[in-house]
N, C-alpha and C. Protein backbone atom coordinates (compact mmCIF):
# COMPACT_ATOMS: atom_id res chain seq x y z
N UNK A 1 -16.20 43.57 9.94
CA UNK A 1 -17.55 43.99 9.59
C UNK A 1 -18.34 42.92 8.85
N UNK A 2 -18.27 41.55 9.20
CA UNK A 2 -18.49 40.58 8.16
C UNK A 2 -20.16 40.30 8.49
N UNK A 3 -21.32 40.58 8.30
CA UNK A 3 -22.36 40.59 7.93
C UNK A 3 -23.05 39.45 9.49
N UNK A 4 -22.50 38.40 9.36
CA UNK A 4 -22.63 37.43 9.78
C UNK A 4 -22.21 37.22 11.66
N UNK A 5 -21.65 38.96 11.82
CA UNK A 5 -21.11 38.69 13.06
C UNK A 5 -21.42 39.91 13.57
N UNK A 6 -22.84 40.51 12.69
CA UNK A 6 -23.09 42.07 13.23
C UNK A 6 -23.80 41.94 14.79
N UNK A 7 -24.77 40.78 15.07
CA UNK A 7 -25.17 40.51 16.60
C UNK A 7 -24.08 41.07 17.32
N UNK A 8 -22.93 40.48 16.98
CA UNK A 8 -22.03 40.48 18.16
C UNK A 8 -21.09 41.35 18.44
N UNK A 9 -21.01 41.72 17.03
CA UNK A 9 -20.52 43.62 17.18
C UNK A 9 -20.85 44.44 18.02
N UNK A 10 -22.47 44.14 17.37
CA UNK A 10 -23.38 45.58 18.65
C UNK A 10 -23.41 44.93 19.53
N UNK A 11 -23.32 43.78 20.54
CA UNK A 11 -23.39 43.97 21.73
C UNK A 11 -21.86 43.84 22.14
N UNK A 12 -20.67 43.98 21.75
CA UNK A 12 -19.41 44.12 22.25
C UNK A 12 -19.23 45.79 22.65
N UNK A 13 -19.52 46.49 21.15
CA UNK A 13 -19.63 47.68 21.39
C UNK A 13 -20.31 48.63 22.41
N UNK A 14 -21.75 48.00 22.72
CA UNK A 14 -22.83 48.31 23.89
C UNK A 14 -22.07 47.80 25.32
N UNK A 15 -21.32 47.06 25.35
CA UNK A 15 -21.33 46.75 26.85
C UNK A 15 -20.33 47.35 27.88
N UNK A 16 -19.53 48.38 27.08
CA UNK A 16 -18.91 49.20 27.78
C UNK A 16 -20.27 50.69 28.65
N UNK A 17 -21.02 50.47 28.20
CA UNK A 17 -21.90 51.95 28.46
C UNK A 17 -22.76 50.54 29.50
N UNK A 18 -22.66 49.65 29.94
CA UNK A 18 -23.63 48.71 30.73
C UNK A 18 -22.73 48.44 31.76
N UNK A 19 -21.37 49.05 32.07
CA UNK A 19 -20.52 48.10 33.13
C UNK A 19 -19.72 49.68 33.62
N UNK A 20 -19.16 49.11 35.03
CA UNK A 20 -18.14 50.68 34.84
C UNK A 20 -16.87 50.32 34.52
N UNK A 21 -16.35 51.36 34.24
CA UNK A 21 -14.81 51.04 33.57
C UNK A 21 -13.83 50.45 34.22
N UNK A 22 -13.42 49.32 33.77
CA UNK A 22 -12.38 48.77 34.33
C UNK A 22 -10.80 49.48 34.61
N UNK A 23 -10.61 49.01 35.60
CA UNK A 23 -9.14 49.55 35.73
C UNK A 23 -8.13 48.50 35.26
N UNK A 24 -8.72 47.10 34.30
CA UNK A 24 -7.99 46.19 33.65
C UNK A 24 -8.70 45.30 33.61
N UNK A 25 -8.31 44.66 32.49
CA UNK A 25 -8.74 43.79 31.54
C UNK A 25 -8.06 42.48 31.93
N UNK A 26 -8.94 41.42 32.47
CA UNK A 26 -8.04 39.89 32.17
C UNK A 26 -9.02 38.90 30.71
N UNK A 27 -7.95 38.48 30.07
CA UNK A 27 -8.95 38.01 28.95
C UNK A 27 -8.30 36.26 28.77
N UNK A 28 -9.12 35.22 29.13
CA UNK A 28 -8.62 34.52 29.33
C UNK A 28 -9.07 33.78 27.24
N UNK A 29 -8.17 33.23 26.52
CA UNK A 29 -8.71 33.07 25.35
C UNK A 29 -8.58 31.57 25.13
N UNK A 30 -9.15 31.36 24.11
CA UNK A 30 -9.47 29.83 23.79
C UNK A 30 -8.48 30.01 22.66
N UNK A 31 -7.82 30.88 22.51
CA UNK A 31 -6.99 30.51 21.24
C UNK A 31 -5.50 30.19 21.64
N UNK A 32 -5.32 30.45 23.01
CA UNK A 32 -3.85 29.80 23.22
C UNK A 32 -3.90 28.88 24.16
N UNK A 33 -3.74 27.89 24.11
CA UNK A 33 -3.21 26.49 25.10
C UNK A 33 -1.76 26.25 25.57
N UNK A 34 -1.96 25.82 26.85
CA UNK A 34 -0.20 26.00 27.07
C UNK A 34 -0.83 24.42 28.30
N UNK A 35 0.45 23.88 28.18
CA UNK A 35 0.74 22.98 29.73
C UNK A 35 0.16 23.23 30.90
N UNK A 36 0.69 24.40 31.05
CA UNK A 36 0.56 25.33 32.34
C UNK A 36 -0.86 26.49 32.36
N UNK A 37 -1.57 26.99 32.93
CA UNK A 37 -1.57 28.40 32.53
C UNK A 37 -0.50 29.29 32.69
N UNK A 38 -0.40 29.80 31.47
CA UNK A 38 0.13 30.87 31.31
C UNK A 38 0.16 32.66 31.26
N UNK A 39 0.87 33.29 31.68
CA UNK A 39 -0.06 34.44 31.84
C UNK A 39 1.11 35.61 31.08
N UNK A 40 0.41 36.30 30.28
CA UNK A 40 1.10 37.15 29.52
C UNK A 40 0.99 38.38 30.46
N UNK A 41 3.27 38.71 30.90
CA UNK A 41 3.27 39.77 31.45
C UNK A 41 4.00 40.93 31.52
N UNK A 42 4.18 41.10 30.23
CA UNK A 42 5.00 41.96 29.40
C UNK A 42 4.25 43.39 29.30
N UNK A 43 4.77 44.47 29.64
CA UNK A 43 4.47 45.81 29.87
C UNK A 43 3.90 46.39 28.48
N UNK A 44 4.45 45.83 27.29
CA UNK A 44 3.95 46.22 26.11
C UNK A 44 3.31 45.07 25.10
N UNK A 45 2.83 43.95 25.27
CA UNK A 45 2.58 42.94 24.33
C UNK A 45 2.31 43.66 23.02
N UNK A 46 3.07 42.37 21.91
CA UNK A 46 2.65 42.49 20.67
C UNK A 46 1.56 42.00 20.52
N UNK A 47 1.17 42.13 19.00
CA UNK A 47 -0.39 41.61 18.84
C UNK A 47 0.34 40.41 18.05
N UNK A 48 -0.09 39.14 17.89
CA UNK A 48 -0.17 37.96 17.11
C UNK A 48 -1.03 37.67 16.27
N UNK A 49 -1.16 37.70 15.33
CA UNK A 49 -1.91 37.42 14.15
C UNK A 49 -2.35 35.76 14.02
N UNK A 50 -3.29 34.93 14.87
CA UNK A 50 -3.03 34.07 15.50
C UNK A 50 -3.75 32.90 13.88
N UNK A 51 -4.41 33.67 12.77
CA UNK A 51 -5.04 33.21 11.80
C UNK A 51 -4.82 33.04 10.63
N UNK A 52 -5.58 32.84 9.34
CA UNK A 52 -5.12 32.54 7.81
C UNK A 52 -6.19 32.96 7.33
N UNK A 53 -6.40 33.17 6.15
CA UNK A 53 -6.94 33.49 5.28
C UNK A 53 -8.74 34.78 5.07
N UNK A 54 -8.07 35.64 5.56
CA UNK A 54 -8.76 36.64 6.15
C UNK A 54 -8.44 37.93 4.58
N UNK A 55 -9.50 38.69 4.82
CA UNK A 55 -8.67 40.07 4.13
C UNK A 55 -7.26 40.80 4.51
N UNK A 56 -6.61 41.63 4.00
CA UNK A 56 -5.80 42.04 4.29
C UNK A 56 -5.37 43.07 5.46
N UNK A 57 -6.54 43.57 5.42
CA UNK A 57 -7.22 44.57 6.52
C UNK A 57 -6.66 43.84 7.71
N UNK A 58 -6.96 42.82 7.81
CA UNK A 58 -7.24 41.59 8.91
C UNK A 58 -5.74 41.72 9.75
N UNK A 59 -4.52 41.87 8.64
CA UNK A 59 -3.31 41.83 9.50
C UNK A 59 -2.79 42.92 9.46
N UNK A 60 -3.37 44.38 9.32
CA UNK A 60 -3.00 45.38 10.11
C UNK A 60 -3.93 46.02 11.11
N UNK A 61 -4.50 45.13 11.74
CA UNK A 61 -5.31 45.77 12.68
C UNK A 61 -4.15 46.22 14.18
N UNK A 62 -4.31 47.07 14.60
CA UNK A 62 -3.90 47.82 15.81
C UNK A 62 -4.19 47.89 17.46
N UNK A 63 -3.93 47.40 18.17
CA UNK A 63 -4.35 47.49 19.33
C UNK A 63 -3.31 47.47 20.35
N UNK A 64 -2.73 48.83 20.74
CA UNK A 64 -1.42 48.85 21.55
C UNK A 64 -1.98 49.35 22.98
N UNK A 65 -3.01 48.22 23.45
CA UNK A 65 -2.97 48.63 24.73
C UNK A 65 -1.69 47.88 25.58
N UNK A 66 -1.49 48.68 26.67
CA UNK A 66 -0.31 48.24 27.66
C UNK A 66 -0.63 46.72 28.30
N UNK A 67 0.31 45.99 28.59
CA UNK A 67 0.00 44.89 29.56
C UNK A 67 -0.02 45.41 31.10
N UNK A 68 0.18 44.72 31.82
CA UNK A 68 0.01 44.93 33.20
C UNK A 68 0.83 43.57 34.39
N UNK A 69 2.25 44.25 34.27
CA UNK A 69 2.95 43.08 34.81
C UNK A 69 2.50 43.10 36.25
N UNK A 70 1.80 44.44 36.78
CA UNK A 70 1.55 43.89 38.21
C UNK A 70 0.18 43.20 38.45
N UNK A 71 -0.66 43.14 37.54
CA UNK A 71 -2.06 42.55 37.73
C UNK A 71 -1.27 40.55 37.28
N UNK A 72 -0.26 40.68 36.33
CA UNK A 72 -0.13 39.57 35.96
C UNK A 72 1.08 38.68 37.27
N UNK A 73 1.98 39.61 38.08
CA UNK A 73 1.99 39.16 39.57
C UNK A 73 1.06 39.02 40.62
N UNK A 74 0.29 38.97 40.50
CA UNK A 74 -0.81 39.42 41.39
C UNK A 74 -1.57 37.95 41.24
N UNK A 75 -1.83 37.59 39.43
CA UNK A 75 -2.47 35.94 39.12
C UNK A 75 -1.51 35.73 39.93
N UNK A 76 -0.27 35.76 39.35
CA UNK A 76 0.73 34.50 39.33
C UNK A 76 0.67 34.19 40.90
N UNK A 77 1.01 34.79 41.62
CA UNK A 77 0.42 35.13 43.57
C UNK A 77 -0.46 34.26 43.74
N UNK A 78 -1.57 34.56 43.43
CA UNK A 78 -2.97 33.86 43.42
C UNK A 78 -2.93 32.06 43.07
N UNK A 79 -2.36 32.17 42.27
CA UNK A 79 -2.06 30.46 41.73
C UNK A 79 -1.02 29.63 42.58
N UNK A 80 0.08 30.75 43.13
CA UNK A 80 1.31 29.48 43.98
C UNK A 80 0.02 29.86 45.28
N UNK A 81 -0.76 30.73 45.80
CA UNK A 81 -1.53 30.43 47.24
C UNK A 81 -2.20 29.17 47.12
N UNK A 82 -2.61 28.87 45.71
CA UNK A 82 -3.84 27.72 45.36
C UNK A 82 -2.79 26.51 44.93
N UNK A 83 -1.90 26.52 45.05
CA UNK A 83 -0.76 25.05 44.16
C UNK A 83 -1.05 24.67 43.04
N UNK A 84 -1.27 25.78 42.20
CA UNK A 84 -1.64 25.91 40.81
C UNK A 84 -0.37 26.53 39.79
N UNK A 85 0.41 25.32 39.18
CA UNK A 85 1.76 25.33 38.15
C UNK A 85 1.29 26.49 37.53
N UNK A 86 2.29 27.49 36.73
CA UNK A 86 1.84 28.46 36.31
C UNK A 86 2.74 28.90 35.81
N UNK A 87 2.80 29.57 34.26
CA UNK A 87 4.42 30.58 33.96
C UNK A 87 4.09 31.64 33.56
N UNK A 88 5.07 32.45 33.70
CA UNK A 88 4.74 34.17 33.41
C UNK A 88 5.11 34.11 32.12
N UNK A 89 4.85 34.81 30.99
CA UNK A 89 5.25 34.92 29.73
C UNK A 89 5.91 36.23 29.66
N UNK A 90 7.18 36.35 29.13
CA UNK A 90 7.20 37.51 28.99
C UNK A 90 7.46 38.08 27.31
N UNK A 91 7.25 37.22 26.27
CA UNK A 91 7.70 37.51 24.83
C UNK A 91 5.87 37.31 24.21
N UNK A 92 5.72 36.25 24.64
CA UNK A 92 4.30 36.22 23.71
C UNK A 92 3.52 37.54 23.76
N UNK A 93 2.54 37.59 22.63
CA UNK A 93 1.61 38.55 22.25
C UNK A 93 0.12 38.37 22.62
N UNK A 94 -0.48 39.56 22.66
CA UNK A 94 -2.30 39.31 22.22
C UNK A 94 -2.29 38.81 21.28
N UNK A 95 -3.33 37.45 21.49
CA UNK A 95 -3.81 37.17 20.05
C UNK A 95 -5.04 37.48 19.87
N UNK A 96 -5.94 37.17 18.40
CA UNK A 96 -7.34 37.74 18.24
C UNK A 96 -8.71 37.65 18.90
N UNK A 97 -7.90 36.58 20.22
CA UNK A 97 -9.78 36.95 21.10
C UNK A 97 -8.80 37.81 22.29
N UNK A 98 -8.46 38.71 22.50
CA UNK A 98 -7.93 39.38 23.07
C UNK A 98 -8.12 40.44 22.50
N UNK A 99 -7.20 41.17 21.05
CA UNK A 99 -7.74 42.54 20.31
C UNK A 99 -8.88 42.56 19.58
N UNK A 100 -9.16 41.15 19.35
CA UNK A 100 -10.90 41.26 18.15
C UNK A 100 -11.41 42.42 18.89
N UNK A 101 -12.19 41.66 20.32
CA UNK A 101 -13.02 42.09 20.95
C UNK A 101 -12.91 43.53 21.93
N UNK A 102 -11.53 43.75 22.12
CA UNK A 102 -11.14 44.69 23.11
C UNK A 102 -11.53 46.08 21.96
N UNK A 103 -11.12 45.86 20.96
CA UNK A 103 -11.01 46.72 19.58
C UNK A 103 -12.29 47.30 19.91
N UNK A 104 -13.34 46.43 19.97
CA UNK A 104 -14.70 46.53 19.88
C UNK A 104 -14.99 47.28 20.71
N UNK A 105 -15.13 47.32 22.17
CA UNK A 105 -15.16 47.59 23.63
C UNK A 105 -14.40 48.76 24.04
N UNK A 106 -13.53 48.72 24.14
CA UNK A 106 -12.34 49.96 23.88
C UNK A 106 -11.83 50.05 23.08
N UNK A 107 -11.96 50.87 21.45
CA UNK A 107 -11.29 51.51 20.81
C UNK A 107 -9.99 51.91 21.19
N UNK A 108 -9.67 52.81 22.15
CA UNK A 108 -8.80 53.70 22.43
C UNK A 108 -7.93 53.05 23.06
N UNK A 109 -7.77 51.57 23.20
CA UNK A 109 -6.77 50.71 23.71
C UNK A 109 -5.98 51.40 24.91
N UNK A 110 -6.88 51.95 25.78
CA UNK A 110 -6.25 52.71 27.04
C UNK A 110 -5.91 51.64 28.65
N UNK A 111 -6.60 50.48 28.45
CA UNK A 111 -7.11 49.63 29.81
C UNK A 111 -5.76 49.03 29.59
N UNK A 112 -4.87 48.46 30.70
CA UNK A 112 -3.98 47.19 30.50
C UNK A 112 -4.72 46.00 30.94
N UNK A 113 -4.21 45.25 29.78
CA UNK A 113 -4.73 43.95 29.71
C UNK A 113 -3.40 42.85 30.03
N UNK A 114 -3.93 41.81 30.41
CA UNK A 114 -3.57 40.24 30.72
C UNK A 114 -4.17 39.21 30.23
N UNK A 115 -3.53 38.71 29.51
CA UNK A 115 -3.94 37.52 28.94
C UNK A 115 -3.89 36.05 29.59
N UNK A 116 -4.35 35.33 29.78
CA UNK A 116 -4.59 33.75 30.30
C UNK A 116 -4.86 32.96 29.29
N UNK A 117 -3.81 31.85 29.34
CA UNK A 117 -4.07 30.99 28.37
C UNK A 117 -5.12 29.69 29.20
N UNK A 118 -5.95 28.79 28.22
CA UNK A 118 -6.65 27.74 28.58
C UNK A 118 -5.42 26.48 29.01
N UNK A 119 -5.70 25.44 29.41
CA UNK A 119 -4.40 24.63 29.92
C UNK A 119 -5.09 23.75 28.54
N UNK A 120 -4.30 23.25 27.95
CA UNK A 120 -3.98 21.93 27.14
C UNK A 120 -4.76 20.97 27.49
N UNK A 121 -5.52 20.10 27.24
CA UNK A 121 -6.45 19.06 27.49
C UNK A 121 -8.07 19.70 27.64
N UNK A 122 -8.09 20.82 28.31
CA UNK A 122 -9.14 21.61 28.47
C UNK A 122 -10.02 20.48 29.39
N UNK A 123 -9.83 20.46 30.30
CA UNK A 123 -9.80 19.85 31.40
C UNK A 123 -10.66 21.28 32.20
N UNK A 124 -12.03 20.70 32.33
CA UNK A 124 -12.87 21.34 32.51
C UNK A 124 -12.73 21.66 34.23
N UNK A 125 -12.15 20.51 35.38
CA UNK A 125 -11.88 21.22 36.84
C UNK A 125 -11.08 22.17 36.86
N UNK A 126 -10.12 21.62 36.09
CA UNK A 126 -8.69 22.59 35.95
C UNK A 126 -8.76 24.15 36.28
N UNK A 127 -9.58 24.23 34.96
CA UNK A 127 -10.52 25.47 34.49
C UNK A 127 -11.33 26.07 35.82
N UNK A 128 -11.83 25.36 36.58
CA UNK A 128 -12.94 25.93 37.32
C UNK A 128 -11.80 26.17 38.41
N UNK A 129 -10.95 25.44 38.54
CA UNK A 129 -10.23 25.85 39.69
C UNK A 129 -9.51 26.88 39.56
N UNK A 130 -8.69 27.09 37.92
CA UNK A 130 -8.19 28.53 37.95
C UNK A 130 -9.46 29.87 38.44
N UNK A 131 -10.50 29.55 38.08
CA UNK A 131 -11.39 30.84 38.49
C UNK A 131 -11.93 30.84 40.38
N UNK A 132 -11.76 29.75 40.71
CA UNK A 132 -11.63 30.20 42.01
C UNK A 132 -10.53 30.42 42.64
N UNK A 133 -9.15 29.88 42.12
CA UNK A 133 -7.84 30.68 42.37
C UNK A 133 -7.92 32.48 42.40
N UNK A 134 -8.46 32.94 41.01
CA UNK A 134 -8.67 34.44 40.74
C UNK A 134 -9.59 35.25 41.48
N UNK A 135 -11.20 34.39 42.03
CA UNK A 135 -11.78 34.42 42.96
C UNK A 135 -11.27 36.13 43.46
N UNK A 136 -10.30 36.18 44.48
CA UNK A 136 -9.92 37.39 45.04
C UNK A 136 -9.93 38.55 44.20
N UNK A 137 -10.06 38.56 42.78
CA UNK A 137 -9.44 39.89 42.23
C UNK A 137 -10.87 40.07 41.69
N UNK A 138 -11.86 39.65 42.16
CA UNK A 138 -13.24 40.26 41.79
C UNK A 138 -13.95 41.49 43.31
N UNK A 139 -12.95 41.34 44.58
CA UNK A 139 -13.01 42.49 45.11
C UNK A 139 -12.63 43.84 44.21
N UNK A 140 -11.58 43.59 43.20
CA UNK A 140 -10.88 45.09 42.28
C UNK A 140 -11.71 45.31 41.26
N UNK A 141 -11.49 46.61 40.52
CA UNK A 141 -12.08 46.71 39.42
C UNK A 141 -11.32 46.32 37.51
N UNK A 142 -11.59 44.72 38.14
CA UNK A 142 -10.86 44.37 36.76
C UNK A 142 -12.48 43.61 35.96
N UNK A 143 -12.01 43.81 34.87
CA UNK A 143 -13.19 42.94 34.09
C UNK A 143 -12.59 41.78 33.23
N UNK A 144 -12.86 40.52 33.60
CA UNK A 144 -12.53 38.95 32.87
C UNK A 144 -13.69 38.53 32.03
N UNK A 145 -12.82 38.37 31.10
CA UNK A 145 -13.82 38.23 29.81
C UNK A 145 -13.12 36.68 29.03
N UNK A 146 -13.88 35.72 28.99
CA UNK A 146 -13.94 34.38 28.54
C UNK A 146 -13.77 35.08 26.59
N UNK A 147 -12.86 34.90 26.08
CA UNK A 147 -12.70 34.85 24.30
C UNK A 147 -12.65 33.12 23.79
N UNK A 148 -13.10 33.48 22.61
CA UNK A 148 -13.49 32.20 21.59
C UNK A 148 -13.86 31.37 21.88
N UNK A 149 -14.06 30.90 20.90
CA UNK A 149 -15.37 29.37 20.17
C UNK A 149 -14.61 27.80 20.91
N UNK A 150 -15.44 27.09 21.05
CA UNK A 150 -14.59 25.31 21.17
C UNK A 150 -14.39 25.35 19.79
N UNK A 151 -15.15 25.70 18.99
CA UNK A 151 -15.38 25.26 17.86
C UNK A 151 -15.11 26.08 16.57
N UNK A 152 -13.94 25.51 15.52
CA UNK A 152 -13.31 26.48 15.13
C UNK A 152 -13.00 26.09 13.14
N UNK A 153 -14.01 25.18 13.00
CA UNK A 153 -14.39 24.74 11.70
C UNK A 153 -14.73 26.14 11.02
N UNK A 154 -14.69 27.48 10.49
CA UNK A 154 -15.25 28.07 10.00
C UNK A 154 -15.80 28.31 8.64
N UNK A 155 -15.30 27.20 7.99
CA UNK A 155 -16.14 27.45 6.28
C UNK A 155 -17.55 26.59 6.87
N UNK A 156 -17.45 25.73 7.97
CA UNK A 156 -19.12 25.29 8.27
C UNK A 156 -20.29 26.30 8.67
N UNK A 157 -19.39 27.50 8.87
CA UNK A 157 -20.34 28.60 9.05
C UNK A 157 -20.57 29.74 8.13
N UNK A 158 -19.89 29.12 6.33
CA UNK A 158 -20.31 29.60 5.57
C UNK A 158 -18.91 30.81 5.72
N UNK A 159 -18.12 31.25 6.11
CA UNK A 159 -16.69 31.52 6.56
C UNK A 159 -16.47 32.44 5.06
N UNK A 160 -15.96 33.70 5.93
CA UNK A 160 -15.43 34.62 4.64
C UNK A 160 -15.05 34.27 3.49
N UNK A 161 -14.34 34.73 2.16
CA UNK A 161 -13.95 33.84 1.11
C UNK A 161 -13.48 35.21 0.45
C-alpha cells in the first residue's frame, strides 16, 4: 500500500473487469535470470521472497495459486519446435513479480500460473524469439504478463524506509 505505487495498484486491480478470465496465467519476470529460459513446472510452487528490507507484512504475504505442469509442457513443446535450449524447473518458487501483481488481479489465487524466467545477458532477440516461439498459445485463453523494472536502484525512488 506504499503511497507511491497507488497508480499502479488501481490499474492492476481494474484490469481483471477489462479482459476475460484467463484459464492461466504465464508471467514471464525480470526478477529471475537463468542461462536457459526456464520455466517453472511444479503443480504447487512456493512463493520466494525474492527481496530485503521491506516491512514485515512483506514476508508473509500469501499466494497459493496452483502451477500448471501442462501449460508449462506445452512452452517447453513450443521451444524444442523453435531450437530454443530450455529447462523445466521443478523446485523453484514464484517470486514477487509473479505474486505482487497476481495478488492484485486475482486475490483468490484460483488461475494456475507459469513462470518464465528472462535469459541472462538479456539479450533483447533472444527475448523476441522466445515470444514468437509462444506465438501459438495466444490461440488459448492464457494471459502473459511481462513483471518488473530493468531498473532496480530503489532508494533513487525515494524507496520505503
Amino acid at each position: 500500500d506504499h503511497e507511491g505505487h497507488r497508480d499502479l495498484i488501481d490499474f492492476l486491480k481494474q484490469v481483471p473487469g477489462q479482459i476475460p478470465l484467463p484459464d492461466a496465467v504465464i508471467v514471464i519476470s525480470a526478477h529471475w535470470e537463468q542461462s536457459v529460459p526456464s520455466i517453472i513446472a511444479g503443480a504447487s510452487p512456493p512463493l520466494i521472497y525474492d527481496y530485503s528490507g521491506f516491512p514485515p507484512q512483506a514476508y508473509n504475504i500469501e499466494y497459493p495459486a496452483p502451477g500448471s505442469p501442462r501449460l508449462a509442457e506445452k512452452m517447453a513443446a513450443l521451444f524444442e519446435k523453435n531450437n530454443i535450449r530450455y529447462q523445466l524447473e521443478q523446485r523453484w518458487g514464484f517470486d514477487h513479480g509473479v505474486f505482487v501483481p497476481l495478488k492484485l488481479m486475482y486475490p483468490d489465487a484460483g488461475i494456475p500460473c507459469v513462470q518464465l524466467s528472462m535469459i541472462n545477458g538479456l539479450d533483447p532477440l533472444a527475448h523476441i524469439n522466445l515470444g514468437r516461439a509462444l506465438k501459438p498459445l495466444s490461440a488459448d485463453n492464457i494471459l502473459v504478463i511481462g513483471s518488473g523494472f530493468s531498473f532496480h536502484n530503489m532508494s533513487a525512488f525515494g524507496q520505503l524506509r
